[in-house]
C-alpha atoms as a PDB file:
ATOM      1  CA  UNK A   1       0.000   0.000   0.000  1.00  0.00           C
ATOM      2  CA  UNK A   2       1.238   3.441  -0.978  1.00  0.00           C
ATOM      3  CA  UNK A   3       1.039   6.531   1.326  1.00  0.00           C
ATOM      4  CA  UNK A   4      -1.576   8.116  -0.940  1.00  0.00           C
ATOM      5  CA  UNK A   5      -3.534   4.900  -0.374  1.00  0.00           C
ATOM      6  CA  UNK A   6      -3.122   5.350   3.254  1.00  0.00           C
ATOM      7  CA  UNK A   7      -3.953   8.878   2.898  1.00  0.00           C
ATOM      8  CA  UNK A   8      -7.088   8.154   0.926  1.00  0.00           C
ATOM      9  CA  UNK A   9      -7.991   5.527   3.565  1.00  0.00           C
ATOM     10  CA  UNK A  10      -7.442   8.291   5.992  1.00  0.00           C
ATOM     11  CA  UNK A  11      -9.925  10.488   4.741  1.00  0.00           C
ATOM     12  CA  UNK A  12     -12.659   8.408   5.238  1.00  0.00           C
ATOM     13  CA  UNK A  13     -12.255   9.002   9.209  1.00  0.00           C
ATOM     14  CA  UNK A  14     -13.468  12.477  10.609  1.00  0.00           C
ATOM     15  CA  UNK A  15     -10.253  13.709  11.625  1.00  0.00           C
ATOM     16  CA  UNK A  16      -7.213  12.981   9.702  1.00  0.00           C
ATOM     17  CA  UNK A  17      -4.004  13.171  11.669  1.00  0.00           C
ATOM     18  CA  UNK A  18      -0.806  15.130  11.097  1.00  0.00           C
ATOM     19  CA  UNK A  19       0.567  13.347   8.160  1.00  0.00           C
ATOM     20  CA  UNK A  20       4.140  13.645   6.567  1.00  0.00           C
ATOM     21  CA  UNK A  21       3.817  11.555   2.740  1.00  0.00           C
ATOM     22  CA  UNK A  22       7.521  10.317   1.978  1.00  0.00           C
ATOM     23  CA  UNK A  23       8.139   9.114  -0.886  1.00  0.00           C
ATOM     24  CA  UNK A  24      11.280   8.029  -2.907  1.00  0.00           C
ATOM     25  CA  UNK A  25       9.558   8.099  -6.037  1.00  0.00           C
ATOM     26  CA  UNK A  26       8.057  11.562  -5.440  1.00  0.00           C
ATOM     27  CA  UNK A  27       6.222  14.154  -8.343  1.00  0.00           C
ATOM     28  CA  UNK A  28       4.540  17.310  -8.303  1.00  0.00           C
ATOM     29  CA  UNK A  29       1.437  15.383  -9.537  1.00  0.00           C
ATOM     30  CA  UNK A  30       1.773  13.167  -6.445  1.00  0.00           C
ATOM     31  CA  UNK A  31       2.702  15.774  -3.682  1.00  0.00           C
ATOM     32  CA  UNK A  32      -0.473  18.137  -4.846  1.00  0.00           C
ATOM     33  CA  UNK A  33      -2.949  15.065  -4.845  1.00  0.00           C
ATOM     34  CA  UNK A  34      -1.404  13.952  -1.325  1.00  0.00           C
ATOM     35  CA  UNK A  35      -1.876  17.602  -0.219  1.00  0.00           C
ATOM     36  CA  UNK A  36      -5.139  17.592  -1.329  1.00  0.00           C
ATOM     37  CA  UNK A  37      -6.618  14.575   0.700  1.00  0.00           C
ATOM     38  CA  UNK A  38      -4.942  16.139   3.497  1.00  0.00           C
ATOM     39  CA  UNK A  39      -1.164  15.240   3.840  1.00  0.00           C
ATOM     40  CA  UNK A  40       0.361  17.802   5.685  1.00  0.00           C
ATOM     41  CA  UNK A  41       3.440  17.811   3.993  1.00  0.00           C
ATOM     42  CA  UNK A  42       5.035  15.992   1.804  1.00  0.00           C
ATOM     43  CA  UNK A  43       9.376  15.075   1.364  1.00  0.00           C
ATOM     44  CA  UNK A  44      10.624  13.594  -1.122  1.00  0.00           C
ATOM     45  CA  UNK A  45      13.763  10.671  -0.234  1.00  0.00           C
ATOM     46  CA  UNK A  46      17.160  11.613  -1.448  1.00  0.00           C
ATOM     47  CA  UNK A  47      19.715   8.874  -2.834  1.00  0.00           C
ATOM     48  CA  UNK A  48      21.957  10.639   0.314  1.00  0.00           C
ATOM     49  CA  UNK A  49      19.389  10.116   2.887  1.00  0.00           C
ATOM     50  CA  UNK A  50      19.426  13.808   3.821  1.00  0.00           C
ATOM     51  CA  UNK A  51      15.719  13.918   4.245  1.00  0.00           C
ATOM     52  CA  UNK A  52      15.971  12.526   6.977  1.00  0.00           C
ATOM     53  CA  UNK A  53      17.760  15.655   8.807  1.00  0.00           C
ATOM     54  CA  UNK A  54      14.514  17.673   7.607  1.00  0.00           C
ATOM     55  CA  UNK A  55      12.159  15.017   8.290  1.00  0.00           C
ATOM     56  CA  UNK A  56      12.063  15.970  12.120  1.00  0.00           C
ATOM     57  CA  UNK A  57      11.648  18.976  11.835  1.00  0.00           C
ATOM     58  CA  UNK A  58       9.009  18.510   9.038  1.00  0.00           C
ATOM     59  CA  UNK A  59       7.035  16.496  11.232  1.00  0.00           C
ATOM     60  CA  UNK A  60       7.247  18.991  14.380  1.00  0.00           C
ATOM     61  CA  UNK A  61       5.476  21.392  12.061  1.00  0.00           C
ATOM     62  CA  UNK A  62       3.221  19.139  10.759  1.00  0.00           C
ATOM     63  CA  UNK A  63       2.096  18.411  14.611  1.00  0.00           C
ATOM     64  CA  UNK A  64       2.273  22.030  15.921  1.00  0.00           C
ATOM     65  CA  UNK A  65      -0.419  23.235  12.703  1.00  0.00           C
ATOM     66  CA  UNK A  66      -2.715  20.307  13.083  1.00  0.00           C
ATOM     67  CA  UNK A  67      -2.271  21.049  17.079  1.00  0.00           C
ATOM     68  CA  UNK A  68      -3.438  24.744  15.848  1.00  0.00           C
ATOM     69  CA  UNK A  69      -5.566  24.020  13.655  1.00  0.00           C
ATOM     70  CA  UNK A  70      -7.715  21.463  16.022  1.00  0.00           C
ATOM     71  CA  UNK A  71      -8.096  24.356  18.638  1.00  0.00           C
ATOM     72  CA  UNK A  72      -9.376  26.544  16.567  1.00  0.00           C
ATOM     73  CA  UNK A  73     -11.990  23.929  15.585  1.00  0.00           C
ATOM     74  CA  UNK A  74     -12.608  23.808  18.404  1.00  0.00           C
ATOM     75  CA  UNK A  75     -12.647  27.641  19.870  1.00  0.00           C
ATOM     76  CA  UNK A  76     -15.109  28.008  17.051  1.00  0.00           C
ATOM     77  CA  UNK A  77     -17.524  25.573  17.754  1.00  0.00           C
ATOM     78  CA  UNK A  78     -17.919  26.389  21.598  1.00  0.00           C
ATOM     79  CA  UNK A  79     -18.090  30.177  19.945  1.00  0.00           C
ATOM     80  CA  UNK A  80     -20.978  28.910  17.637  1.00  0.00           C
ATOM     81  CA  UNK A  81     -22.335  26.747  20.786  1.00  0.00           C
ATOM     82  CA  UNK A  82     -22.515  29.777  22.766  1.00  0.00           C
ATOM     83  CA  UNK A  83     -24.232  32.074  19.974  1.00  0.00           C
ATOM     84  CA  UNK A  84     -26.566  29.547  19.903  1.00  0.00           C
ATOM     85  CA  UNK A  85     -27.304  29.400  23.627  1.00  0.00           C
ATOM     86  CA  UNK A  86     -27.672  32.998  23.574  1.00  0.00           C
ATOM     87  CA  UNK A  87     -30.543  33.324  20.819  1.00  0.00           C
ATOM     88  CA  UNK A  88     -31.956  30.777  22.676  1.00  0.00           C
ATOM     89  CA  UNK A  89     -32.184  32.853  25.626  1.00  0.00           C
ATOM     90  CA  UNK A  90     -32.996  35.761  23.776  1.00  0.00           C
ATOM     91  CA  UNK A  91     -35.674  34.941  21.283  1.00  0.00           C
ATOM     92  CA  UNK A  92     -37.391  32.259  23.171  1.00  0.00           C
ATOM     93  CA  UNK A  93     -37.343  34.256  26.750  1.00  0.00           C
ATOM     94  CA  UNK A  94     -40.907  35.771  27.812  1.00  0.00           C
ATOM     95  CA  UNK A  95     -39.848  39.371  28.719  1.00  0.00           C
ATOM     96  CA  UNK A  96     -40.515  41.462  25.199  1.00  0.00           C
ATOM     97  CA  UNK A  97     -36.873  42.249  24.417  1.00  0.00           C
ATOM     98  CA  UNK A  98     -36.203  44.955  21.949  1.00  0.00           C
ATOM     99  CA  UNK A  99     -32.607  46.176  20.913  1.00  0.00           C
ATOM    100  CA  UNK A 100     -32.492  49.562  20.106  1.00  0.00           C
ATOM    101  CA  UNK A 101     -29.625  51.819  18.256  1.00  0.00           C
ATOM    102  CA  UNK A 102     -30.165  54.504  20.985  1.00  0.00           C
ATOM    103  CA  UNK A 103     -28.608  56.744  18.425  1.00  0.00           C
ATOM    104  CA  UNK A 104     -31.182  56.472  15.087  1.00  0.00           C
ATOM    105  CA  UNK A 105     -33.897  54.803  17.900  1.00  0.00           C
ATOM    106  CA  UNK A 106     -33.798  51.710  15.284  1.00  0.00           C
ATOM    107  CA  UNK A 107     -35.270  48.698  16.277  1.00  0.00           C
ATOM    108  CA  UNK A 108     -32.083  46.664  15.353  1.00  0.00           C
ATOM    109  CA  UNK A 109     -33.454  43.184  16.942  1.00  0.00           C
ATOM    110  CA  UNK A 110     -36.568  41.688  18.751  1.00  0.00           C
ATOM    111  CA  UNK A 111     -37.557  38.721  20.276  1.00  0.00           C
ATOM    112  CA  UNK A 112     -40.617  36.175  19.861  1.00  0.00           C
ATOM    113  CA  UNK A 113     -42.550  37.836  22.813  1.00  0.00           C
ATOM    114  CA  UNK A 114     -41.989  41.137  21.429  1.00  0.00           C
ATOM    115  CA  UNK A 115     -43.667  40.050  17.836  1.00  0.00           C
ATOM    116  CA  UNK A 116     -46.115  38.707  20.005  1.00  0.00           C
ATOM    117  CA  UNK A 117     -46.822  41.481  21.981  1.00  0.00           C
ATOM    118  CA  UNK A 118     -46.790  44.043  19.221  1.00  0.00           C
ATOM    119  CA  UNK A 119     -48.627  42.057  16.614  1.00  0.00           C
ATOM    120  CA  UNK A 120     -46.278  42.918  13.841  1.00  0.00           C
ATOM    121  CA  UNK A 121     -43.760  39.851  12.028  1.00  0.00           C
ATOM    122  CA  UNK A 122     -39.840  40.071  13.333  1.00  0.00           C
ATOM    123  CA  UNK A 123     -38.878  42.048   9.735  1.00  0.00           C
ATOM    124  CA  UNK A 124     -41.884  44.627  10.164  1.00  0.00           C
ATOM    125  CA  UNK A 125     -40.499  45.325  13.443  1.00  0.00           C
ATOM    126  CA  UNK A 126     -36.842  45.761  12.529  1.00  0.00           C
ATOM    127  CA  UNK A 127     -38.282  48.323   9.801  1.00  0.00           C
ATOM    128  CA  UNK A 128     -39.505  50.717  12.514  1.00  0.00           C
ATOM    129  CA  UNK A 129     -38.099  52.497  14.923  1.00  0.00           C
ATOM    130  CA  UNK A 130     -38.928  52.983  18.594  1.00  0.00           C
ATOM    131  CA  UNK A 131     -40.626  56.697  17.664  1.00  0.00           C
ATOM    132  CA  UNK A 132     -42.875  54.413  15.452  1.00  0.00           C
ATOM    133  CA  UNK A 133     -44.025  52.278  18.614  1.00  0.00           C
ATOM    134  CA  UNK A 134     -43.895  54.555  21.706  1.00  0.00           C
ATOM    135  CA  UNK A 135     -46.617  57.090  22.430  1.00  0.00           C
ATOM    136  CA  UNK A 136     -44.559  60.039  23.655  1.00  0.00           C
ATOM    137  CA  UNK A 137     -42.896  63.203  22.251  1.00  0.00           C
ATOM    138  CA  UNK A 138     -39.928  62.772  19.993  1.00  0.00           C
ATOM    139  CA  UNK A 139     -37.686  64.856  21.228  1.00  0.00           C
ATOM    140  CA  UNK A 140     -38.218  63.438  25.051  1.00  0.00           C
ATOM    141  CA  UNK A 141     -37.929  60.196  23.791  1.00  0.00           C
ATOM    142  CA  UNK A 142     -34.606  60.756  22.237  1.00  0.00           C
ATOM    143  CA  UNK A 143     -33.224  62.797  25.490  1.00  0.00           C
ATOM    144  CA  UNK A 144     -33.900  59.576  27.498  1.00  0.00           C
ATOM    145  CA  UNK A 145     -32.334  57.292  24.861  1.00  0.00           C
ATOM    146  CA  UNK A 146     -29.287  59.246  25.329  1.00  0.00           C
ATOM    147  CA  UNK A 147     -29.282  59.229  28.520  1.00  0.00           C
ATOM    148  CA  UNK A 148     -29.911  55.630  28.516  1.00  0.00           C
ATOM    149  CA  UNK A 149     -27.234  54.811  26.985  1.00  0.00           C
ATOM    150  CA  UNK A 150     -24.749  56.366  29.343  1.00  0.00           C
ATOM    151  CA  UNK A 151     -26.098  54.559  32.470  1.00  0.00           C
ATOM    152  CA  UNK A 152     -26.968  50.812  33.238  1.00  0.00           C
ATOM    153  CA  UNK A 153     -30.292  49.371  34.424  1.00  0.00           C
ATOM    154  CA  UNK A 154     -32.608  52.162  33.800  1.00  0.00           C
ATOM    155  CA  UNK A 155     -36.443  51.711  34.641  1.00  0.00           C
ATOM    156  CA  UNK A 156     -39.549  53.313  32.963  1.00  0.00           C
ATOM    157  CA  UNK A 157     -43.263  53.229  32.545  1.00  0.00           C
ATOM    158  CA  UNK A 158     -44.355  54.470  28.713  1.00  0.00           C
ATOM    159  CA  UNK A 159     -47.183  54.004  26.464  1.00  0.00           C
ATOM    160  CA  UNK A 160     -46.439  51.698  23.061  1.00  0.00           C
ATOM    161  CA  UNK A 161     -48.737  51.027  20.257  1.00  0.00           C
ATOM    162  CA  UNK A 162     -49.425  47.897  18.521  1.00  0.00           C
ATOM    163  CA  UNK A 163     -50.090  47.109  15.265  1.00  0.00           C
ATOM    164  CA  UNK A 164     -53.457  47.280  15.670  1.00  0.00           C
ATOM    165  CA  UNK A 165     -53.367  50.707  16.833  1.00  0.00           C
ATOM    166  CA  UNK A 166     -53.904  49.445  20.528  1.00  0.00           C
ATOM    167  CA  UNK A 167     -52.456  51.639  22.885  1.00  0.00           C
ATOM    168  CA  UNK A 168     -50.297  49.496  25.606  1.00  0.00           C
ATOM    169  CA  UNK A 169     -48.702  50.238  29.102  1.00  0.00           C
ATOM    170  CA  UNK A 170     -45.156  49.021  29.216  1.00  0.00           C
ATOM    171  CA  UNK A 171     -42.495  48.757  31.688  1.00  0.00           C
ATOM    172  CA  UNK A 172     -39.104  49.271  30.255  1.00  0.00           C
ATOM    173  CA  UNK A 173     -36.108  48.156  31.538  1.00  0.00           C
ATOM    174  CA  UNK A 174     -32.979  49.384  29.813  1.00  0.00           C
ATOM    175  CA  UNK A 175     -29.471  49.131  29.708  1.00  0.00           C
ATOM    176  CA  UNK A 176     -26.365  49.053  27.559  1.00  0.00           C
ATOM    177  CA  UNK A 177     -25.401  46.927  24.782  1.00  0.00           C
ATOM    178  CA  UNK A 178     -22.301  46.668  22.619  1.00  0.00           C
ATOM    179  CA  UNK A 179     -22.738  45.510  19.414  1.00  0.00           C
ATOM    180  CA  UNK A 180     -20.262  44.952  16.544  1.00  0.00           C
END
């Protein structure tokens, strides 16, 4: 059996290891295909035998990438794990949850509760902005979403309206949020 077929058996598991192809009867054809199913490097054997003063060292940094490369597999799947968990929390928790660009008063996100509560689909609510929703003055409104922004935990009683034009007491509960 030839490295490549090794290599090609290889690739059948999940994961393939670090893997160094030598060869003594080596060619560019060979070396891209053996790259390709996932070698991770490939030396060609010298009549001299000097590969094998490279071969070490070849094989060190063969280890070290696929040592690098398998953490940050794996930093990005707990990343994705947690993202996950967190519009979980967000979308499916009860409390109407509405994140708002305290600059433009954009409703840039929304949870199910909030569609719920204000009768309007997720994308008809992104479309608006919190002047659109909240019976009050526009100019107080925007004096308290600047303040807002500068302090944590902030409490509030306002008017909203739905959709359906109904008029709605709501406590508001705000705070902070850095977004990217």
């Amino acid at each position: 059996m030839t490295g490549v077929q090794v290599l090609e058996e290889l690739t059948n598991d999940e994961e393939i290891p670090a893997f160094v192809l030598i060869t003594g009867h080596g060619s560019e054809d060979i070396a891209v295909h053996a790259m390709k199913l996932g070698a991770s490097d490939y030396i060609v054997k010298d009549p001299d035998g000097k590969y094998l003063t490279t071969a070490p060292s070849v094989i060190e940094r063969a280890i070290e990438r696929k040592h690098k490369d398998h953490m940050h597999a794996e930093a990005l799947r707990k990343l994705r794990e947690s993202e996950e968990r967190y519009r979980d929390i967000f979308n499916n928790h009860p409390a109407i949850k509405l994140v708002i660009d305290p600059r433009s008063g954009q409703i840039v996100d929304c949870n199910t509760a909030a569609v719920t509560f204000y009768g309007y689909k997720k994308e008809e609510l992104q479309e608006r902005t919190i002047f659109d929703i909240a019976v009050a003055e526009r100019n107080e409104l925007q004096e308290e979403l600047r303040k807002d922004s500068d302090r944590d935990h902030l409490y509030h009683l306002y008017k909203h309206k739905t959709k359906s034009g109904e008029i709605r007491n709501v406590e508001v509960f705000t705070g902070p949020v850095t977004m990217q």
